[in-house]
N, C-alpha and C. Protein backbone atom coordinates (compact mmCIF):
# COMPACT_ATOMS: atom_id res chain seq x y z
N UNK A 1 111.79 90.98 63.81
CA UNK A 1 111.79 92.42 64.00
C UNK A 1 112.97 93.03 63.27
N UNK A 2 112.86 94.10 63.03
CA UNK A 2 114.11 95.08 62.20
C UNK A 2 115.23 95.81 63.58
N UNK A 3 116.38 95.26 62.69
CA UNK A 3 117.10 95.69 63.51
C UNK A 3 117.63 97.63 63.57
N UNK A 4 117.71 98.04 64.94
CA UNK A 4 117.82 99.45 65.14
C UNK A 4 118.81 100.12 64.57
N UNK A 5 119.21 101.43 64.46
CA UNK A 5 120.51 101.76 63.87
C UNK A 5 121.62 101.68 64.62
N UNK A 6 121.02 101.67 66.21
CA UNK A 6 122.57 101.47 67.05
C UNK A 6 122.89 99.96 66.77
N UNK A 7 121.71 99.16 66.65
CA UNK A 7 122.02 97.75 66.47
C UNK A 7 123.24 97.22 65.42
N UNK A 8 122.78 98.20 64.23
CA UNK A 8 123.67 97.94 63.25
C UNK A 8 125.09 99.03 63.11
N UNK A 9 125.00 100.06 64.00
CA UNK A 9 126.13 100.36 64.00
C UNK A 9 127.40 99.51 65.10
N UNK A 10 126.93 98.85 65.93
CA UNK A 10 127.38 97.79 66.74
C UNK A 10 127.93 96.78 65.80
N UNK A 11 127.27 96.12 65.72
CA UNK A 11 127.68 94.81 64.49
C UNK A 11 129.03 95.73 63.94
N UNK A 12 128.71 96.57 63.12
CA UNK A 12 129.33 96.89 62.08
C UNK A 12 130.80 97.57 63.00
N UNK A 13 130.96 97.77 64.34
CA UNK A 13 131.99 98.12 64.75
C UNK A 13 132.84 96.68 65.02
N UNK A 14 131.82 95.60 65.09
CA UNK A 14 132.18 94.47 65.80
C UNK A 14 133.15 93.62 63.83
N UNK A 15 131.97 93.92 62.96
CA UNK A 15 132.73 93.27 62.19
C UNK A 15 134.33 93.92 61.43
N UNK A 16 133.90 95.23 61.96
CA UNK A 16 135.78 96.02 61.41
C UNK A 16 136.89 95.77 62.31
N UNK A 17 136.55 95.17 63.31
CA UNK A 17 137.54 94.30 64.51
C UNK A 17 137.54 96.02 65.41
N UNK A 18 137.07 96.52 65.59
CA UNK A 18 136.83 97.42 66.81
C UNK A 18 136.47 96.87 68.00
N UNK A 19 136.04 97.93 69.39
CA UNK A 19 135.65 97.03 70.45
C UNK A 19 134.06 97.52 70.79
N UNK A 20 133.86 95.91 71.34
CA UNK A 20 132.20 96.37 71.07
C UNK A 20 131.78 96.87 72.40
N UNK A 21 130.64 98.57 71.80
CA UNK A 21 130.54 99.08 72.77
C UNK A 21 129.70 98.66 74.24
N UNK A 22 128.70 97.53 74.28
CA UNK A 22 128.06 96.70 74.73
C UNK A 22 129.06 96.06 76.36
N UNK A 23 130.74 96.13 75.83
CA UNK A 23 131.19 95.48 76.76
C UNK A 23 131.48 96.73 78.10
N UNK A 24 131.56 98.04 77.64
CA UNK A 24 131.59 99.30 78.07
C UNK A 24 130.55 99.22 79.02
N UNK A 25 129.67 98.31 78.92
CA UNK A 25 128.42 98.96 80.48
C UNK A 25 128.50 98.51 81.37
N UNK A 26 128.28 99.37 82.16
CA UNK A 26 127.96 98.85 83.50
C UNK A 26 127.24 97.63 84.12
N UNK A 27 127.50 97.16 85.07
CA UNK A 27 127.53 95.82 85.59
C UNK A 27 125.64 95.71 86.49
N UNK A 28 125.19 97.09 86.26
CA UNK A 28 123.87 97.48 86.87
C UNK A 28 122.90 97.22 85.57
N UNK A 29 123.15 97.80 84.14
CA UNK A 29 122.55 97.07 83.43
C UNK A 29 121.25 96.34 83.16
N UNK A 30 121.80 95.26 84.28
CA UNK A 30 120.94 93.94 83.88
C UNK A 30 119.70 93.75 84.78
N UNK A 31 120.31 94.77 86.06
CA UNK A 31 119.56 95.30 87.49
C UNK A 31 118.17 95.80 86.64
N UNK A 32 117.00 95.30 87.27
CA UNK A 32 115.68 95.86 87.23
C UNK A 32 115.40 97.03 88.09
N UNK A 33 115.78 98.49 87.58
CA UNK A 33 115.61 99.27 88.78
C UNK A 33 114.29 100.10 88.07
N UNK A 34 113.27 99.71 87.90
CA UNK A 34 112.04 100.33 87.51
C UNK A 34 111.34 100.52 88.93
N UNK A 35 111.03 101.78 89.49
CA UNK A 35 110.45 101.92 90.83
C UNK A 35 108.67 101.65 90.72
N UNK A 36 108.27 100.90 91.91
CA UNK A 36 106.96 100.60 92.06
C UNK A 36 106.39 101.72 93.01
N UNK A 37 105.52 101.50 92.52
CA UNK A 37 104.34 102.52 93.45
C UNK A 37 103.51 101.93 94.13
N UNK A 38 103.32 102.38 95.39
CA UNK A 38 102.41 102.50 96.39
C UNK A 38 101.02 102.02 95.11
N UNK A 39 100.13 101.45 96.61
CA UNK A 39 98.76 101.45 95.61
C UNK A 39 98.23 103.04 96.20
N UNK A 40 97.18 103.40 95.19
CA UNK A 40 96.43 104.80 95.21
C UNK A 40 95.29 104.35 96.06
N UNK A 41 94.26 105.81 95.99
CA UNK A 41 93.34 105.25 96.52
C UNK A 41 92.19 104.61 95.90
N UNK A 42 92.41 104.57 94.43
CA UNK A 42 91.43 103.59 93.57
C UNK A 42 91.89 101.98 93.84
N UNK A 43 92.92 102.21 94.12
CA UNK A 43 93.29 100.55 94.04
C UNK A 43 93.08 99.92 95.63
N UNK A 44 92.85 101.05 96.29
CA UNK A 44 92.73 100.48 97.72
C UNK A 44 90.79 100.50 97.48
N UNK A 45 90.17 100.44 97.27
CA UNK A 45 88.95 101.05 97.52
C UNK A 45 88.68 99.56 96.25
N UNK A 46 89.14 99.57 95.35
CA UNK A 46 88.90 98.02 94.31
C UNK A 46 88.92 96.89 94.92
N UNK A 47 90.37 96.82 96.02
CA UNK A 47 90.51 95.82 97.10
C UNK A 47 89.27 95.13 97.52
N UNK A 48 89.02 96.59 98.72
CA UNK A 48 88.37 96.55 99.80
C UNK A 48 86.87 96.58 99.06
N UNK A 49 86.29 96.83 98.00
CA UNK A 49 84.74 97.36 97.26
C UNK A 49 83.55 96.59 98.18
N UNK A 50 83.65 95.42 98.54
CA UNK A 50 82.76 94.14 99.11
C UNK A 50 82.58 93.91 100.03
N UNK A 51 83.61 94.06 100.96
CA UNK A 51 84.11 93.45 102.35
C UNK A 51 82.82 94.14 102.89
N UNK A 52 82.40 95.21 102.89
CA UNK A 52 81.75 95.10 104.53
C UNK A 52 80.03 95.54 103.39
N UNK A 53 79.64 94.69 102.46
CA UNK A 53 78.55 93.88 102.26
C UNK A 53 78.56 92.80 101.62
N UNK A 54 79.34 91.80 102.32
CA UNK A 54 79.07 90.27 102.24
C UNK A 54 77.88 89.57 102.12
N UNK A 55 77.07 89.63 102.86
CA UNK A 55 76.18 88.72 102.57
C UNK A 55 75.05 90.02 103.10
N UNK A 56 74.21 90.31 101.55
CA UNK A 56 73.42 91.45 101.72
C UNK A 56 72.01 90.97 102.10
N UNK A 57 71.97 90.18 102.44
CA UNK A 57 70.45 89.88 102.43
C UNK A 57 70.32 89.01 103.97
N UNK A 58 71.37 89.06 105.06
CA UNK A 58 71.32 88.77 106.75
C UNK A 58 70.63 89.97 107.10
N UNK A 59 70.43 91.16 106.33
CA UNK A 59 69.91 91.93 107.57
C UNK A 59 68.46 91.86 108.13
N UNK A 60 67.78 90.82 107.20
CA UNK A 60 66.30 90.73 107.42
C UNK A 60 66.11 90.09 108.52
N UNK A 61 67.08 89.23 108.88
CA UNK A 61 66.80 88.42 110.58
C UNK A 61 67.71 89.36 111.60
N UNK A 62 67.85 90.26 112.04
CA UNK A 62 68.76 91.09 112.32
C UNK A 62 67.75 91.54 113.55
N UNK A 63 68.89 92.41 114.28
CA UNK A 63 67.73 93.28 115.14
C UNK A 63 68.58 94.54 115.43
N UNK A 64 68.03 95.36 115.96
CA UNK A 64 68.79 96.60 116.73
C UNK A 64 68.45 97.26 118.24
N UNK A 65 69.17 98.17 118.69
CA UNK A 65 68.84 98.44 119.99
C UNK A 65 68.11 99.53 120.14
N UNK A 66 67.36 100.28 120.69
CA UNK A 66 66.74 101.70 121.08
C UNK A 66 66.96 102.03 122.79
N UNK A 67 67.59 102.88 122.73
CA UNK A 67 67.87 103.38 123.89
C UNK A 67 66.82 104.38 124.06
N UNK A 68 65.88 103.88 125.88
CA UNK A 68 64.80 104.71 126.62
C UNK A 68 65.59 105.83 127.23
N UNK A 69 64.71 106.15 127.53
CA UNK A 69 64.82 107.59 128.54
C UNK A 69 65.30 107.18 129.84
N UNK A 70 64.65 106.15 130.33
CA UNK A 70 65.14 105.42 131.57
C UNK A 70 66.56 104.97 131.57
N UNK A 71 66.96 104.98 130.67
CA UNK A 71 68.64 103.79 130.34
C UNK A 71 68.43 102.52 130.11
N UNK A 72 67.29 102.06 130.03
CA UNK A 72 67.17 100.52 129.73
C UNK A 72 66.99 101.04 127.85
N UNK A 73 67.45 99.42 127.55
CA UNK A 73 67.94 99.02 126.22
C UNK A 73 67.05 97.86 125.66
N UNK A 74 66.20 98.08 124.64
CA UNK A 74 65.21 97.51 124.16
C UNK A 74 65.64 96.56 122.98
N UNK A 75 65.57 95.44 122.68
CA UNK A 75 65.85 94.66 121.69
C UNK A 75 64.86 94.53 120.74
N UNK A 76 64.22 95.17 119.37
CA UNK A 76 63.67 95.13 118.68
C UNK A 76 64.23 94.21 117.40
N UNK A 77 63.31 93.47 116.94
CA UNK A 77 63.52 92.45 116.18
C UNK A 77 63.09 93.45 114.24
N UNK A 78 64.13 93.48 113.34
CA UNK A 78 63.59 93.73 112.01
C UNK A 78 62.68 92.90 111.24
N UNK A 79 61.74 93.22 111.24
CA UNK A 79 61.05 92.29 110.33
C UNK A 79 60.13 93.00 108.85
N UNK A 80 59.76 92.18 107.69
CA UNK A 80 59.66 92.42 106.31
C UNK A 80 58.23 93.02 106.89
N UNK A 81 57.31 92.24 107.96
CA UNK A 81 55.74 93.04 107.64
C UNK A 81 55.98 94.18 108.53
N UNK A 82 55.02 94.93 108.31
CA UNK A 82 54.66 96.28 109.31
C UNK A 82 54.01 96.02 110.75
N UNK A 83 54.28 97.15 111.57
CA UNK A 83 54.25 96.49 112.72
C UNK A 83 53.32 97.26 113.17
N UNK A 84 52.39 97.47 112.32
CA UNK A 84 50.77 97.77 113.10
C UNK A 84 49.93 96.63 112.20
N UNK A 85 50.38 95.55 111.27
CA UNK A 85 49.58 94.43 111.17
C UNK A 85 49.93 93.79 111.55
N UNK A 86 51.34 93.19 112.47
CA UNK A 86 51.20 92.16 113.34
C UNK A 86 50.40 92.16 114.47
N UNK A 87 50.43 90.51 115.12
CA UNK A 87 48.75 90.68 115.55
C UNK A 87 49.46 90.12 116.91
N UNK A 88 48.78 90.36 117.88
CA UNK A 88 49.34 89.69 119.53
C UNK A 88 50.69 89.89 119.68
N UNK A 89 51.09 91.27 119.75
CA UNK A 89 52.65 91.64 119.86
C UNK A 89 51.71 93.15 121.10
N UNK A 90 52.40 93.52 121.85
CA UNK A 90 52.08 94.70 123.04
C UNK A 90 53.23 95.57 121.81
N UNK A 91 52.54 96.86 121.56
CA UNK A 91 53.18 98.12 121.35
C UNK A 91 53.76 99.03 121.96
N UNK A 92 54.64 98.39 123.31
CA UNK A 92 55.01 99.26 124.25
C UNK A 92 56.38 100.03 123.94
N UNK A 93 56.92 99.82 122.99
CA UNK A 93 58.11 100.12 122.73
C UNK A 93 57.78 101.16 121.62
N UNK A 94 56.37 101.50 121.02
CA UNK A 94 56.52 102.53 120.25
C UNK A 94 56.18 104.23 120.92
């Protein structure tokens, strides 16, 4: 790489027996004080993108609840066929 002009005005103080300005700094210097940032909300949302559809294809054995009028709680099963061609099932829950 090419050297800068402070580069070479350095040297060139160093080779006229001057003092080199390099020894003038501060002792922080060498300190990494570049501040980090928080993640945003793209980077939280990149994280998280998956988590809550893991495995997309459990919901076919799945079931859910329907709440009666009475307060009782019905366990209906999801299933792929329609549920006026299943055959020997009671339709009491529709």
């Amino acid at each position: 790489m090419a050297k800068s002009k402070a580069q070479k005005k350095r040297q060139k103080l160093i080779r006229e027996g001057r003092l080199n300005p390099e020894i003038n700094r501060s002792p922080y210097v060498e300190l990494d004080l570049r501040t980090r940032k928080t993640k945003n909300k793209k980077d939280m949302m990149y994280r998280t993108k998956h988590k809550k559809n893991r495995y997309p294809h459990s919901w076919e054995n799945d079931s859910f609840l329907i709440p009666r009028l009475d307060h009782k709680f019905m366990k209906i099963p999801i299933t792929t066929t329609p549920i006026s061609t299943t055959r020997n099932q009671k339709n009491t829950f529709l």
